[in-house]
Protein backbone atom coordinates (compact mmCIF):
# COMPACT_ATOMS: atom_id res chain seq x y z
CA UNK A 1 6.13 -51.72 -297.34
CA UNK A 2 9.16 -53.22 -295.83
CA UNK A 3 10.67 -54.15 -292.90
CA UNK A 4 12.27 -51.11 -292.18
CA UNK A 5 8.57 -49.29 -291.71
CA UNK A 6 8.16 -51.61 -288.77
CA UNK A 7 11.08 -51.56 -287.18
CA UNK A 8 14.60 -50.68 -287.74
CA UNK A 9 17.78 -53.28 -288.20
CA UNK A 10 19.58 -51.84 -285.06
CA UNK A 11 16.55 -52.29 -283.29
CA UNK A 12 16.88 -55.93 -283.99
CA UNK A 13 19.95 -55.87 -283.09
CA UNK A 14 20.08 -54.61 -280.02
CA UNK A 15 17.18 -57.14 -278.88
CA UNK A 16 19.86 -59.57 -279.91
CA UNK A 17 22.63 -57.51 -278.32
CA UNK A 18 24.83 -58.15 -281.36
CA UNK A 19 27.25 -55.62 -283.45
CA UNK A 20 26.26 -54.65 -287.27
CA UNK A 21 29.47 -56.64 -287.63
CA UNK A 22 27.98 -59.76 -286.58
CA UNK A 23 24.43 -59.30 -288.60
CA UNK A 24 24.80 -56.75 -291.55
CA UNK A 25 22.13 -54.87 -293.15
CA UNK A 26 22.09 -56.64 -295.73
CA UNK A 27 21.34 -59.28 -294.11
CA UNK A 28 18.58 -58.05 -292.37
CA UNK A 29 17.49 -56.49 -295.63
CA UNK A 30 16.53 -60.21 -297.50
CA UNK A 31 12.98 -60.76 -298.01
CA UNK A 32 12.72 -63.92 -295.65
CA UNK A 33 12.06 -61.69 -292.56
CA UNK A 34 10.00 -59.05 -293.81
CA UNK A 35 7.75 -62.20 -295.40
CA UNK A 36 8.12 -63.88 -291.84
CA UNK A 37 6.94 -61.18 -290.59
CA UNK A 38 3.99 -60.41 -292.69
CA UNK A 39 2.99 -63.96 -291.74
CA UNK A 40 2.84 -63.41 -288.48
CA UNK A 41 1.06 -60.19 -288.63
CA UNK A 42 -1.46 -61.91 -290.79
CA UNK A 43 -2.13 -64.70 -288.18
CA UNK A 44 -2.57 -61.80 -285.27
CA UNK A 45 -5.18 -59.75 -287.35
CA UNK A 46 -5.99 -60.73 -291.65
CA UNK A 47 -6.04 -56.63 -291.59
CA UNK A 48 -3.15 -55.71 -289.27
CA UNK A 49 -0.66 -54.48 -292.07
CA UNK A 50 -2.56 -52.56 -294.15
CA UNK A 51 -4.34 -50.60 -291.05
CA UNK A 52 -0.74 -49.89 -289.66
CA UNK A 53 0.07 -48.41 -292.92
CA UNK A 54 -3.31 -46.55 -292.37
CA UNK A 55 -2.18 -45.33 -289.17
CA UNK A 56 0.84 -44.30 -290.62
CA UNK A 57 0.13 -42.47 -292.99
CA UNK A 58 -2.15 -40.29 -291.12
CA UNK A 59 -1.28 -36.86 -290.22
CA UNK A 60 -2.43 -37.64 -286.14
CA UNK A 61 -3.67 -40.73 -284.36
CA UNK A 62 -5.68 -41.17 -281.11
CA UNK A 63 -3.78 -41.81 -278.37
CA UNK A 64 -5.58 -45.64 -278.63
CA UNK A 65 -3.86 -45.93 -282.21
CA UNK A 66 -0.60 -44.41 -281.32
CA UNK A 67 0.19 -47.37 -278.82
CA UNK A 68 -0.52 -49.71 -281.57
CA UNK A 69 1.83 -48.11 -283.90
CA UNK A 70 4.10 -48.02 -280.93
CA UNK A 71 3.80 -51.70 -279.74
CA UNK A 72 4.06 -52.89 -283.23
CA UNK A 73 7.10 -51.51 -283.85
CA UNK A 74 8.28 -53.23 -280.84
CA UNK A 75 6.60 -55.95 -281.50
CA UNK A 76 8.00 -56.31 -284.84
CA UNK A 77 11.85 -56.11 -283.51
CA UNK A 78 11.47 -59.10 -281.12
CA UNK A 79 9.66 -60.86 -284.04
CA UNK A 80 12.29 -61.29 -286.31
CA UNK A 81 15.11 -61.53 -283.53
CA UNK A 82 13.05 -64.42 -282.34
CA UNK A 83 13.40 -65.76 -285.80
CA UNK A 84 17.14 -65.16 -285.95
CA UNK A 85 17.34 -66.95 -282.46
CA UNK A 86 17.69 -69.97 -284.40
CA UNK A 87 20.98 -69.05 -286.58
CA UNK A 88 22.48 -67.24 -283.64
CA UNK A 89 25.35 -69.11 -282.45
CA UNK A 90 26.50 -69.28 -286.44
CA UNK A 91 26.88 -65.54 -286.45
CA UNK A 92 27.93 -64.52 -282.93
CA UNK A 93 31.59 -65.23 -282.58
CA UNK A 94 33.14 -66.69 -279.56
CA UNK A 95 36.31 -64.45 -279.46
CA UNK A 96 36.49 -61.43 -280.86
CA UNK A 97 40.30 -59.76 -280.39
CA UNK A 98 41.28 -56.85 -281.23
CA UNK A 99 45.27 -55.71 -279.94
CA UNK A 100 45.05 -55.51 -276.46
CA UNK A 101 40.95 -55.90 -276.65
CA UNK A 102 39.25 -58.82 -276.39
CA UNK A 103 36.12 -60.50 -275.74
CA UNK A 104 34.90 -64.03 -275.33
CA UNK A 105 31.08 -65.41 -274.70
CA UNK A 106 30.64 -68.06 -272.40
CA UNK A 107 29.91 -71.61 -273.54
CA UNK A 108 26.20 -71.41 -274.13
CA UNK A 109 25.20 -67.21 -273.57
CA UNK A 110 22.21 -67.99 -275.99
CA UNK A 111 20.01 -69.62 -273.59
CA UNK A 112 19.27 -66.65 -271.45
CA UNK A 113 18.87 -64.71 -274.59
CA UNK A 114 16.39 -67.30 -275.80
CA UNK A 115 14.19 -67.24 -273.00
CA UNK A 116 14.46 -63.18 -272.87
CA UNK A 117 13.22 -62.77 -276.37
CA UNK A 118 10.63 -65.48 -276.28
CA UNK A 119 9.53 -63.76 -272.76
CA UNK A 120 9.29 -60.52 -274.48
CA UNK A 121 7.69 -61.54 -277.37
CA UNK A 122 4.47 -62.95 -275.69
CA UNK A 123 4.34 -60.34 -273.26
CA UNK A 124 4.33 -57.84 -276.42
CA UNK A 125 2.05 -60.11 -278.35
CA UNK A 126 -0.39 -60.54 -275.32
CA UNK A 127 -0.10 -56.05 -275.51
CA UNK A 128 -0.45 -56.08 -279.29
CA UNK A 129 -3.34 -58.07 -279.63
CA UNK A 130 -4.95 -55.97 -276.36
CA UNK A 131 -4.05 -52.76 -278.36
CA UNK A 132 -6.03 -54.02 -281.43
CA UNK A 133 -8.96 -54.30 -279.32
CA UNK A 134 -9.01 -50.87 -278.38
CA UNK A 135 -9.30 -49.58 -281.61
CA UNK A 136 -11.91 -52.28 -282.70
CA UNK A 137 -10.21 -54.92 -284.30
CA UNK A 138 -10.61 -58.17 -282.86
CA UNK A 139 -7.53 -60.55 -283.23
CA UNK A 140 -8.04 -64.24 -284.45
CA UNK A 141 -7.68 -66.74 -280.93
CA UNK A 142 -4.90 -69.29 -281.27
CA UNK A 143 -6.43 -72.24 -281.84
CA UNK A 144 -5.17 -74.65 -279.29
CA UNK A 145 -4.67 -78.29 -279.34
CA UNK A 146 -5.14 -81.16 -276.45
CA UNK A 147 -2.72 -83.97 -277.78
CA UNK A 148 -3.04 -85.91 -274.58
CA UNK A 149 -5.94 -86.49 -272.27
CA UNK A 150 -6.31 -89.02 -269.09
CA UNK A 151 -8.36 -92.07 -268.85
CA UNK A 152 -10.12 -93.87 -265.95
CA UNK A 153 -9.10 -97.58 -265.84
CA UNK A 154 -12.20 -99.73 -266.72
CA UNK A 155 -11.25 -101.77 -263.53
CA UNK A 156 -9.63 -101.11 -260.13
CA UNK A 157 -6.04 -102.46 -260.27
CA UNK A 158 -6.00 -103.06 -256.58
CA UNK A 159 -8.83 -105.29 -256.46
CA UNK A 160 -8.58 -106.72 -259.13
């Protein structure tokens, strides 16, 4: 497989509401985000790639199996756009002018993007991993970490 039978580059693009100009195909083509991507799939489900190519490659689907295909593909768009979020003011120019046509982003236009695409991406991850469920896969649980904790002081400072 590659990335392309997740989702499509202009797909990516247009979550990052950038020009094939600004990120090429080729570009989008290298094996760091299709591997990123496996990855990630891998941490949602050990099994999640190889049953969409399953699903794919079945004649029909359920309507159950069909909206994981669907939010997959989705899925898979905001994915590696998150992951480009990081190289994005390197490849987004400031000023693009053309003759009389011109265009110019604002000083930092990334932020709202940032917090768009990371919104998106848990909202679609919370509806990907609900998906899975439906068609009897159970997705692993983030493990989650408590680096802080409070204390009770062993005497009263007021008093004492």
């Amino acid at each position: 497989m590659t990335l392309t039978d997740f989702t499509s580059y202009a797909d990516i693009r247009a979550v990052l509401g950038v020009a094939p100009e600004e990120i090429e195909d080729t570009t989008l083509a290298l094996p760091l985000y299709y591997k990123e991507l496996q990855f990630l799939l891998g941490d949602i489900e050990p099994t999640l790639e190889a049953t969409y190519g399953t699903l794919l490659s079945q004649p029909s689907c359920t309507p159950q199996e069909q909206k994981v295909v669907d939010v997959l593909q989705v899925f898979s768009a905001y994915a590696v756009a998150k992951s480009l979020l990081t190289s994005l003011p390197l490849f987004s120019p400031q000023r693009v002018q053309d003759g009389r046509a011109e265009q110019q982003r604002f000083n930092d236009p990334f932020q709202d993007l940032r917090d768009g695409v990371d919104s998106s991406y848990l909202s679609l991850l919370a509806r990907l991993k609900s998906a899975l469920e439906g068609i009897g896969l159970s997705p692993t649980a983030a493990v989650t970490r408590s680096y802080f904790t409070t204390s009770t002081l062993a005497t009263d400072p007021v008093t004492a």
